[in-house]
PDB file of N, CA and C in Angstrom:
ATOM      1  N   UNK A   1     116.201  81.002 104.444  1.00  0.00           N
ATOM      2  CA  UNK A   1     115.040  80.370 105.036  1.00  0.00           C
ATOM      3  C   UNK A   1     115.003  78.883 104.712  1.00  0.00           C
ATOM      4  N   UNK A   2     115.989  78.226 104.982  1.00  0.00           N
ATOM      5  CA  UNK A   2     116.226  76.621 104.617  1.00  0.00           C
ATOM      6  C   UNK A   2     114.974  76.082 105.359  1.00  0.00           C
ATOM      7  N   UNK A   3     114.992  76.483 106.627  1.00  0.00           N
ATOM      8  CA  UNK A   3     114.584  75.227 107.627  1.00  0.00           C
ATOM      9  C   UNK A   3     113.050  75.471 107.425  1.00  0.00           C
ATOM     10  N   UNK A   4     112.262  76.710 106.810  1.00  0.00           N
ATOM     11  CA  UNK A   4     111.433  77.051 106.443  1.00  0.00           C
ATOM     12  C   UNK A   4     110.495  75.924 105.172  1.00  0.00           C
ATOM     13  N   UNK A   5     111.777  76.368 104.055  1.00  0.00           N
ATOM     14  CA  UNK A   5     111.230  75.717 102.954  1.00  0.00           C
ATOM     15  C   UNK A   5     111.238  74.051 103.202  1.00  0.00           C
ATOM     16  N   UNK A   6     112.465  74.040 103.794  1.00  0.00           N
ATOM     17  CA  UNK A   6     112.889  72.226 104.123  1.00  0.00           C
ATOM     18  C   UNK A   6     111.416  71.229 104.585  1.00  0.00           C
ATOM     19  N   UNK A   7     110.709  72.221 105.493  1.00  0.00           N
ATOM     20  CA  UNK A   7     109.601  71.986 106.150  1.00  0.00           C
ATOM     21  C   UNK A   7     108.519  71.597 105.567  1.00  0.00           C
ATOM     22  N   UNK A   8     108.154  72.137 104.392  1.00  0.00           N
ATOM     23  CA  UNK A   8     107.165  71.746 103.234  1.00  0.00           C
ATOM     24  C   UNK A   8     107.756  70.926 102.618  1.00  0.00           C
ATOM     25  N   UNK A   9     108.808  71.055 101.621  1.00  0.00           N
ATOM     26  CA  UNK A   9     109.831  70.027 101.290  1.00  0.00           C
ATOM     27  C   UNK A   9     110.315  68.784 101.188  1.00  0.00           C
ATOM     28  N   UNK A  10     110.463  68.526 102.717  1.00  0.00           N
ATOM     29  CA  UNK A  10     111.227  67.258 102.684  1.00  0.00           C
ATOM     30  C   UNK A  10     110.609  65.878 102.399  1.00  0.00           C
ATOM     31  N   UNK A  11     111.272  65.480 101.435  1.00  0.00           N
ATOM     32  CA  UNK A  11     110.839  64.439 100.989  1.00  0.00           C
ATOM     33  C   UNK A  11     110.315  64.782 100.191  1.00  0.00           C
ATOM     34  N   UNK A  12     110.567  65.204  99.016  1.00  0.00           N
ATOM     35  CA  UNK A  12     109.605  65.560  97.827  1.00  0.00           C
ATOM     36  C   UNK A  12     110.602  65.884  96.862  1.00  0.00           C
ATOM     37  N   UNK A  13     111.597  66.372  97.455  1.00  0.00           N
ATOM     38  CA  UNK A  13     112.673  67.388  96.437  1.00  0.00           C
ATOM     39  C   UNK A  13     113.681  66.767  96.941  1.00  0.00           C
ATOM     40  N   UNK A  14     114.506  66.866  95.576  1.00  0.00           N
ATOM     41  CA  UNK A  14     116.543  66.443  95.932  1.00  0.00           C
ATOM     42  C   UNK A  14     116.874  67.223  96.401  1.00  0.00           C
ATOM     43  N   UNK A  15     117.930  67.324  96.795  1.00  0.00           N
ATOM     44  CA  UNK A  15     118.836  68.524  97.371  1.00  0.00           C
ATOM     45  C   UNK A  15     119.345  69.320  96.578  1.00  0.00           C
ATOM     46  N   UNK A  16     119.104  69.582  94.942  1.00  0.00           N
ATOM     47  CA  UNK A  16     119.685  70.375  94.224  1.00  0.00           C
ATOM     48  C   UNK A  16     118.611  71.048  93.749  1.00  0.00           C
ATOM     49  N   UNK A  17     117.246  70.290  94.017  1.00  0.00           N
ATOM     50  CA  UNK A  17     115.967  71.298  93.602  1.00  0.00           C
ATOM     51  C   UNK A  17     115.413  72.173  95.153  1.00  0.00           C
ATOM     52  N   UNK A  18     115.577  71.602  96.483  1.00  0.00           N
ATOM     53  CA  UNK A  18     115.879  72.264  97.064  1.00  0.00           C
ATOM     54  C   UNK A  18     116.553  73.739  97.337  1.00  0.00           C
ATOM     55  N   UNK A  19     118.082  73.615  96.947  1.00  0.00           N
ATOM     56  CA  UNK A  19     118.389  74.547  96.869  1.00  0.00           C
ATOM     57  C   UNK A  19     118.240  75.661  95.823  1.00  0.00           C
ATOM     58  N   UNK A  20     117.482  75.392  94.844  1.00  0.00           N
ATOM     59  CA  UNK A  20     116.594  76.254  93.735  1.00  0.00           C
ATOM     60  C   UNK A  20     115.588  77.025  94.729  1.00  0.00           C
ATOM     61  N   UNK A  21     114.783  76.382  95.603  1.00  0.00           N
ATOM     62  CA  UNK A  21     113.723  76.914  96.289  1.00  0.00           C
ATOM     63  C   UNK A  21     114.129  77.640  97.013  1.00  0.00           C
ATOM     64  N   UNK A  22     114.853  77.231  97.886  1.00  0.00           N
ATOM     65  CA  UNK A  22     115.443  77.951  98.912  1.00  0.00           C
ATOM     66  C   UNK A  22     115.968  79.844  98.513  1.00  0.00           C
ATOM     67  N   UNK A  23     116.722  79.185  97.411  1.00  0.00           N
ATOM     68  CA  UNK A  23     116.999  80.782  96.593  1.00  0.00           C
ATOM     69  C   UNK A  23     116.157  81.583  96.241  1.00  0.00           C
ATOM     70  N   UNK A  24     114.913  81.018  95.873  1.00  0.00           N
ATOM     71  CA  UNK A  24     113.551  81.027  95.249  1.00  0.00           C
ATOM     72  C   UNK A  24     113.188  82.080  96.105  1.00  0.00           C
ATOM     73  N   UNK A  25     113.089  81.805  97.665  1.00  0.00           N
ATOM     74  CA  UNK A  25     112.305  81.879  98.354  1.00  0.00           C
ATOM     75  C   UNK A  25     112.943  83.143  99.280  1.00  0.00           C
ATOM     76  N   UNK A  26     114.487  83.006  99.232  1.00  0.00           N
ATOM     77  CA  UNK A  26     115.092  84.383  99.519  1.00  0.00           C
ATOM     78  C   UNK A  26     114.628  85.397  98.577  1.00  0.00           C
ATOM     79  N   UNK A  27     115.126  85.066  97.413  1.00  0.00           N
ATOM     80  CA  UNK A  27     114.749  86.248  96.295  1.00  0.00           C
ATOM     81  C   UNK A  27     113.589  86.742  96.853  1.00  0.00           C
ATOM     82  N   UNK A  28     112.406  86.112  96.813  1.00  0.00           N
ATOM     83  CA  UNK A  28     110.919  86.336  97.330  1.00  0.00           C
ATOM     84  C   UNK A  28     110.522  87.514  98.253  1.00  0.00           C
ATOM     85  N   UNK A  29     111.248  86.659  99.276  1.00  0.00           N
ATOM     86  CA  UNK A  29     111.090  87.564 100.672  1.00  0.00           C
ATOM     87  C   UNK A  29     112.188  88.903 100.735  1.00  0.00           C
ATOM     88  N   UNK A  30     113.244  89.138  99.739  1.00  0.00           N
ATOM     89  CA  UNK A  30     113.962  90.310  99.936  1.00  0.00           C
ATOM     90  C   UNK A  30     112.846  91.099  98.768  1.00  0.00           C
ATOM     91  N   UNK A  31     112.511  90.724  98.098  1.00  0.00           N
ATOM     92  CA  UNK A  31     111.665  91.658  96.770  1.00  0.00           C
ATOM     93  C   UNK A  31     110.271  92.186  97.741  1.00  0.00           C
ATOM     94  N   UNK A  32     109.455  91.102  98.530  1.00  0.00           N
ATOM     95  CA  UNK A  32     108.558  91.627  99.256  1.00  0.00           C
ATOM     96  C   UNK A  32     108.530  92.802 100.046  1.00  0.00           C
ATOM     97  N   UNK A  33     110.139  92.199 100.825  1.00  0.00           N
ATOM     98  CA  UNK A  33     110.430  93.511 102.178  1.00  0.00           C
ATOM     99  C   UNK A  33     110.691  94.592 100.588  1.00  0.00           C
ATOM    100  N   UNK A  34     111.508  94.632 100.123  1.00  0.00           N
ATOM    101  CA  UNK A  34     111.949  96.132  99.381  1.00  0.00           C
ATOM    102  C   UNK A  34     110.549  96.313  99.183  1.00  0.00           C
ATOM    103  N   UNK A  35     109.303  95.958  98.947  1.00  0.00           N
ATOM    104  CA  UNK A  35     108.135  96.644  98.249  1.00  0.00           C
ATOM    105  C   UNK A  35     107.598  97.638  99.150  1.00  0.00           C
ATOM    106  N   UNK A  36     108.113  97.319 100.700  1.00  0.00           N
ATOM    107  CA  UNK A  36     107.393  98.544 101.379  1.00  0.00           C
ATOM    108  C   UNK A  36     106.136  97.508 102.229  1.00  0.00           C
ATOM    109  N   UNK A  37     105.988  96.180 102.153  1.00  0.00           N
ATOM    110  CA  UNK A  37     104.545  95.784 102.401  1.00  0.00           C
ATOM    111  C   UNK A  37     104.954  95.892 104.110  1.00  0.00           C
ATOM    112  N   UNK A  38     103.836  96.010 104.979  1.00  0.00           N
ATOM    113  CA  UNK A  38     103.518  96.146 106.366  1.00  0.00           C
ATOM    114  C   UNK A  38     102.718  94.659 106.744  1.00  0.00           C
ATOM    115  N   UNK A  39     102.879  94.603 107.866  1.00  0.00           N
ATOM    116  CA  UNK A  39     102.577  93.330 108.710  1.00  0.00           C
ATOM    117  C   UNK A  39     102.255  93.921 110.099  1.00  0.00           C
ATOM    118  N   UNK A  40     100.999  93.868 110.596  1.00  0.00           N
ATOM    119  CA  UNK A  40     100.193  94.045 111.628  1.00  0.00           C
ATOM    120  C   UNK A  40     100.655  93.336 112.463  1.00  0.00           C
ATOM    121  N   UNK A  41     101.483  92.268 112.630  1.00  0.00           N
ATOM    122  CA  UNK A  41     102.107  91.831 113.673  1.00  0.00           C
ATOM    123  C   UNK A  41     102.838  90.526 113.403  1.00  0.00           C
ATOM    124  N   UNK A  42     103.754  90.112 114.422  1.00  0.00           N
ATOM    125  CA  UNK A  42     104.518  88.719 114.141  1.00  0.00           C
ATOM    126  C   UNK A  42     103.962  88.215 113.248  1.00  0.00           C
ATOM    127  N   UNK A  43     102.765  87.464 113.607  1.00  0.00           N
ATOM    128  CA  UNK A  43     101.870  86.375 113.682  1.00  0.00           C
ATOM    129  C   UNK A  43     101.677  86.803 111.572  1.00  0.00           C
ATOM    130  N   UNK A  44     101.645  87.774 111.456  1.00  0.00           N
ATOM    131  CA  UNK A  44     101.199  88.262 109.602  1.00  0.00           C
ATOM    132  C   UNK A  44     102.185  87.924 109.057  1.00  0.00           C
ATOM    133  N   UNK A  45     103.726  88.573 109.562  1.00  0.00           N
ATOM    134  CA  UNK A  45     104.899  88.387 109.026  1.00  0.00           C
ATOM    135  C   UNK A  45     105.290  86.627 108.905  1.00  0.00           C
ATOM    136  N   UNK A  46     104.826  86.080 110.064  1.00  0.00           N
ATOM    137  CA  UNK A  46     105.253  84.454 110.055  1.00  0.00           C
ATOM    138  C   UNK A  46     104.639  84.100 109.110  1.00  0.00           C
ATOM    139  N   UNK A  47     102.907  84.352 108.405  1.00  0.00           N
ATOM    140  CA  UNK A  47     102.425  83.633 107.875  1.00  0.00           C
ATOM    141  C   UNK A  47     102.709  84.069 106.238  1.00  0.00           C
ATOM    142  N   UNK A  48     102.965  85.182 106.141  1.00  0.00           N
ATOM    143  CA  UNK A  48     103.643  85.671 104.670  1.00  0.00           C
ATOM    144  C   UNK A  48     104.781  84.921 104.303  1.00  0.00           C
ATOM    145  N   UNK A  49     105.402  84.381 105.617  1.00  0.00           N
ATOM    146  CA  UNK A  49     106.592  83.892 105.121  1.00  0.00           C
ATOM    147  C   UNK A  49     106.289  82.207 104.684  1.00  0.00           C
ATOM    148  N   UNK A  50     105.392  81.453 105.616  1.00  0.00           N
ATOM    149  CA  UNK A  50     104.761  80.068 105.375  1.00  0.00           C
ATOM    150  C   UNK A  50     104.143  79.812 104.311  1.00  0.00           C
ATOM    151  N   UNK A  51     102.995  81.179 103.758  1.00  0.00           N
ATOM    152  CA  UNK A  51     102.258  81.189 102.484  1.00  0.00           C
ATOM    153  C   UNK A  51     103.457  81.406 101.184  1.00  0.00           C
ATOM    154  N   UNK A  52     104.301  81.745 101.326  1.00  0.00           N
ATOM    155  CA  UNK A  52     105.413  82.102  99.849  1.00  0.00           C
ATOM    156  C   UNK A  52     106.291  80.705 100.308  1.00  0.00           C
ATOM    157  N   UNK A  53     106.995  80.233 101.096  1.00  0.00           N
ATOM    158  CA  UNK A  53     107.166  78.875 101.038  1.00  0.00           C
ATOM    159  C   UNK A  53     106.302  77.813 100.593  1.00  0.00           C
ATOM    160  N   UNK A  54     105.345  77.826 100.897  1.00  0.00           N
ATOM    161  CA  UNK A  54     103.996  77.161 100.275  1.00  0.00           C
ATOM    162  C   UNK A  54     104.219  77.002  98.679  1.00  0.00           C
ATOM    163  N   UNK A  55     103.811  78.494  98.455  1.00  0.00           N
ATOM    164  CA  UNK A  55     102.965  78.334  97.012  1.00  0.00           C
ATOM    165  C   UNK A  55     104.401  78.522  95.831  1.00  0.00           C
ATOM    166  N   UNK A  56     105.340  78.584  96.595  1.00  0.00           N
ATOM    167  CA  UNK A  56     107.199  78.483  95.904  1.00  0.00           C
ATOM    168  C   UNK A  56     107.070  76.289  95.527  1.00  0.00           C
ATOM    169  N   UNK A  57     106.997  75.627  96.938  1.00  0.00           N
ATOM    170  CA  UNK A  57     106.896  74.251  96.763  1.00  0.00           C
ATOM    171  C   UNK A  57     106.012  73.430  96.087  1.00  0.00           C
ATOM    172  N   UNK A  58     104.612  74.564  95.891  1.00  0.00           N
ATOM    173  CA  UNK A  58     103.212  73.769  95.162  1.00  0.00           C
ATOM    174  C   UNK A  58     103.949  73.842  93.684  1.00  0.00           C
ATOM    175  N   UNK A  59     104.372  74.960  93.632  1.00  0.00           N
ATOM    176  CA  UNK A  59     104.698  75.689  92.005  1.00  0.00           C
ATOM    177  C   UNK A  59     106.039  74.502  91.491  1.00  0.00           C
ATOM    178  N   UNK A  60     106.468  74.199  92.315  1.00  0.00           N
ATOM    179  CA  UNK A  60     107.830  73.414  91.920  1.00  0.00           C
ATOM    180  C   UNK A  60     106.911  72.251  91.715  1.00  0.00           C
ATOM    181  N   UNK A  61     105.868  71.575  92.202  1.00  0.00           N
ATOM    182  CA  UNK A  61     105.805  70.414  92.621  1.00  0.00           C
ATOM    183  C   UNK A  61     104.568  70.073  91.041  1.00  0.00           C
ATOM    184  N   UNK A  62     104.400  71.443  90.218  1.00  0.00           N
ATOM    185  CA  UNK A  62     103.923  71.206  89.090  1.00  0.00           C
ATOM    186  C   UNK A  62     104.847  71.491  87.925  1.00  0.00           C
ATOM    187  N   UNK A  63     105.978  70.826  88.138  1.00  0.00           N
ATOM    188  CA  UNK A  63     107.231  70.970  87.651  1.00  0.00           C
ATOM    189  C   UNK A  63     108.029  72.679  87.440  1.00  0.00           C
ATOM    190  N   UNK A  64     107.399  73.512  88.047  1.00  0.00           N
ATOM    191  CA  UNK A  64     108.350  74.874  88.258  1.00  0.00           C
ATOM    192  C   UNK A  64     109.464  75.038  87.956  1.00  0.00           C
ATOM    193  N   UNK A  65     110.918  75.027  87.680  1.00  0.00           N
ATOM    194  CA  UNK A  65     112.139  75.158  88.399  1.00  0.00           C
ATOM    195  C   UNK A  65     112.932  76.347  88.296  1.00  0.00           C
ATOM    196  N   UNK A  66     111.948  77.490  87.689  1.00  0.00           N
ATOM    197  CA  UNK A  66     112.539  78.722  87.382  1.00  0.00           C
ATOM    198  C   UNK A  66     112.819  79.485  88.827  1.00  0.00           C
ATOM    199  N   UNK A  67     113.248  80.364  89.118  1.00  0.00           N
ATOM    200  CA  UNK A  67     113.384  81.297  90.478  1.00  0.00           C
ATOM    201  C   UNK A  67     112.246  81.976  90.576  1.00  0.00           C
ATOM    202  N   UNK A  68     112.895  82.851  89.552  1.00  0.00           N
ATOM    203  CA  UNK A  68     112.173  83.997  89.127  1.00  0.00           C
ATOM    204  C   UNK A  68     110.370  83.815  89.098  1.00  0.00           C
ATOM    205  N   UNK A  69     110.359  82.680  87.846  1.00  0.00           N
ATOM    206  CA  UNK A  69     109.002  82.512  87.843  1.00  0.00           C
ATOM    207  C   UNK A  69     108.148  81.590  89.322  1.00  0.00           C
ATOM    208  N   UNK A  70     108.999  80.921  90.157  1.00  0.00           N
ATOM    209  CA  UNK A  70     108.545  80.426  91.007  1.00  0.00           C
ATOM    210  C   UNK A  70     107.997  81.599  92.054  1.00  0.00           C
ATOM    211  N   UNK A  71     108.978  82.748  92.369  1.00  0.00           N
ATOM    212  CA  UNK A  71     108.730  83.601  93.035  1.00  0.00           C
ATOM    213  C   UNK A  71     107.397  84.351  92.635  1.00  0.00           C
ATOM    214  N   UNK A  72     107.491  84.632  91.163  1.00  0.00           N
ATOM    215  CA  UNK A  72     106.051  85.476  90.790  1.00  0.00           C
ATOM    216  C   UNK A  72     104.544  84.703  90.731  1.00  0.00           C
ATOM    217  N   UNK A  73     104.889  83.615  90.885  1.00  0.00           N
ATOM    218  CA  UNK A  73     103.782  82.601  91.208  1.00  0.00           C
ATOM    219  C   UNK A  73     103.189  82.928  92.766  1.00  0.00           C
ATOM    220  N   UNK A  74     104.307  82.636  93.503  1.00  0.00           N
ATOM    221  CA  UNK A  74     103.714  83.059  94.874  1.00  0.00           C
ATOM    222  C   UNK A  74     103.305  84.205  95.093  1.00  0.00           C
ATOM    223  N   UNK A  75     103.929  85.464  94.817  1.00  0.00           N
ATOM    224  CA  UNK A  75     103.528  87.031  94.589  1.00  0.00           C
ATOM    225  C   UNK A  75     102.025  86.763  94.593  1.00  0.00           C
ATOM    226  N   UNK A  76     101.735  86.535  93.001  1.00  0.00           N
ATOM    227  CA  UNK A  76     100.442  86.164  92.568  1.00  0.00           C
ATOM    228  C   UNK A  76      99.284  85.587  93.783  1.00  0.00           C
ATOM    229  N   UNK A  77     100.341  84.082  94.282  1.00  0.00           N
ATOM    230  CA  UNK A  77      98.824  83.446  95.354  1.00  0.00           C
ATOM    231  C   UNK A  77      98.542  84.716  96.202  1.00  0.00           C
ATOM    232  N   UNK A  78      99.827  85.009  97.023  1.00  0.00           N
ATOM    233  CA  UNK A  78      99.642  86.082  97.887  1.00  0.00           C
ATOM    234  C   UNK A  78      99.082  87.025  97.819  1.00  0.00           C
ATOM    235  N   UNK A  79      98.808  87.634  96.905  1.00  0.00           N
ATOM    236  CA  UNK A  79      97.929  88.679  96.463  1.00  0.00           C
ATOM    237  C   UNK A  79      96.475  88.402  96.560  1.00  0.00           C
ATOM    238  N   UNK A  80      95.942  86.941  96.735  1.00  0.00           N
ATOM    239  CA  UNK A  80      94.617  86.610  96.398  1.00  0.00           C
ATOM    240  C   UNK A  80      94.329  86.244  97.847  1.00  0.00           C
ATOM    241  N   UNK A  81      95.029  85.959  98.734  1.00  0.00           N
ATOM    242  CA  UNK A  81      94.861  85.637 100.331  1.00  0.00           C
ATOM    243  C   UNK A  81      94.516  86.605 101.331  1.00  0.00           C
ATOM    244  N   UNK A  82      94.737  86.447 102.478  1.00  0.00           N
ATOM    245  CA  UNK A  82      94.395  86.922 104.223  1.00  0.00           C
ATOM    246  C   UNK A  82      95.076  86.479 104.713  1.00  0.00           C
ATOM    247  N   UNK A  83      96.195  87.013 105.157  1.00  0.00           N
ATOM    248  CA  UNK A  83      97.249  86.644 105.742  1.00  0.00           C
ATOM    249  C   UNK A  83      96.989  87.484 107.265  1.00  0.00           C
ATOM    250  N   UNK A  84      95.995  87.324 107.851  1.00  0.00           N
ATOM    251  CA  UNK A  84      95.558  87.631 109.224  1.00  0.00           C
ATOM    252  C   UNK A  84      95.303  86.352 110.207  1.00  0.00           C
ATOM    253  N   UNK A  85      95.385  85.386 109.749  1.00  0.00           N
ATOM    254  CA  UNK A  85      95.112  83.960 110.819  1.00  0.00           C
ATOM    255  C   UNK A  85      96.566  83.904 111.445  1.00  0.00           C
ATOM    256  N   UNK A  86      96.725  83.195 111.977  1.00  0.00           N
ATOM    257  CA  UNK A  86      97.900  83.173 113.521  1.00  0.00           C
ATOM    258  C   UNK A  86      98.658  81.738 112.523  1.00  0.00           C
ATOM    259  N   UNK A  87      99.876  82.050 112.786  1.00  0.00           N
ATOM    260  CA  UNK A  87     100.214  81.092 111.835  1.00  0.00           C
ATOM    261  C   UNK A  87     100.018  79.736 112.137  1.00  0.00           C
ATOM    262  N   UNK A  88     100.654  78.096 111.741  1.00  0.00           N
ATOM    263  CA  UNK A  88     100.483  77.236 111.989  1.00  0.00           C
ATOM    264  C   UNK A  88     101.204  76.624 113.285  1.00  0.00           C
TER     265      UNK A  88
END
């Protein structure tokens, strides 16, 4: 999901903390799908994927640079949201 994370991203991050996120953000989204979670439609799935890019780049951007812990950060926001609005 480069062009994903790149999107929040650019310009903020080198290209070697980049590609931390990016990994970040795979890990993320393969741990989510294995959990079993459901998505009521495109529009949920797009925005699960915008909200964990999000809160992966906020988390870096308060010096983050772990994977692991970047990923369980977003877990976390996500858990506290509504991921029913139509994405951006």
């Amino acid at each position: 999901m480069l062009k994903l994370v790149e999107k929040y991203a650019r310009g903020v991050f080198q290209a070697e903390e980049i590609a931390i996120l990016v990994a970040a953000f795979d890990d993320c989204w393969i741990r989510l799908q294995e959990s079993g979670a459901q998505y009521g439609s495109e529009y949920s799935m797009a925005r699960a994927q915008q909200q964990l890019a999000r809160s992966i780049i906020e988390a870096a951007k308060r010096g983050e640079r772990d994977p692991r812990r970047l990923c369980d950060d977003a877990f976390l926001h996500m858990s506290k949201s509504n991921l029913m609005e139509p994405p951006e």
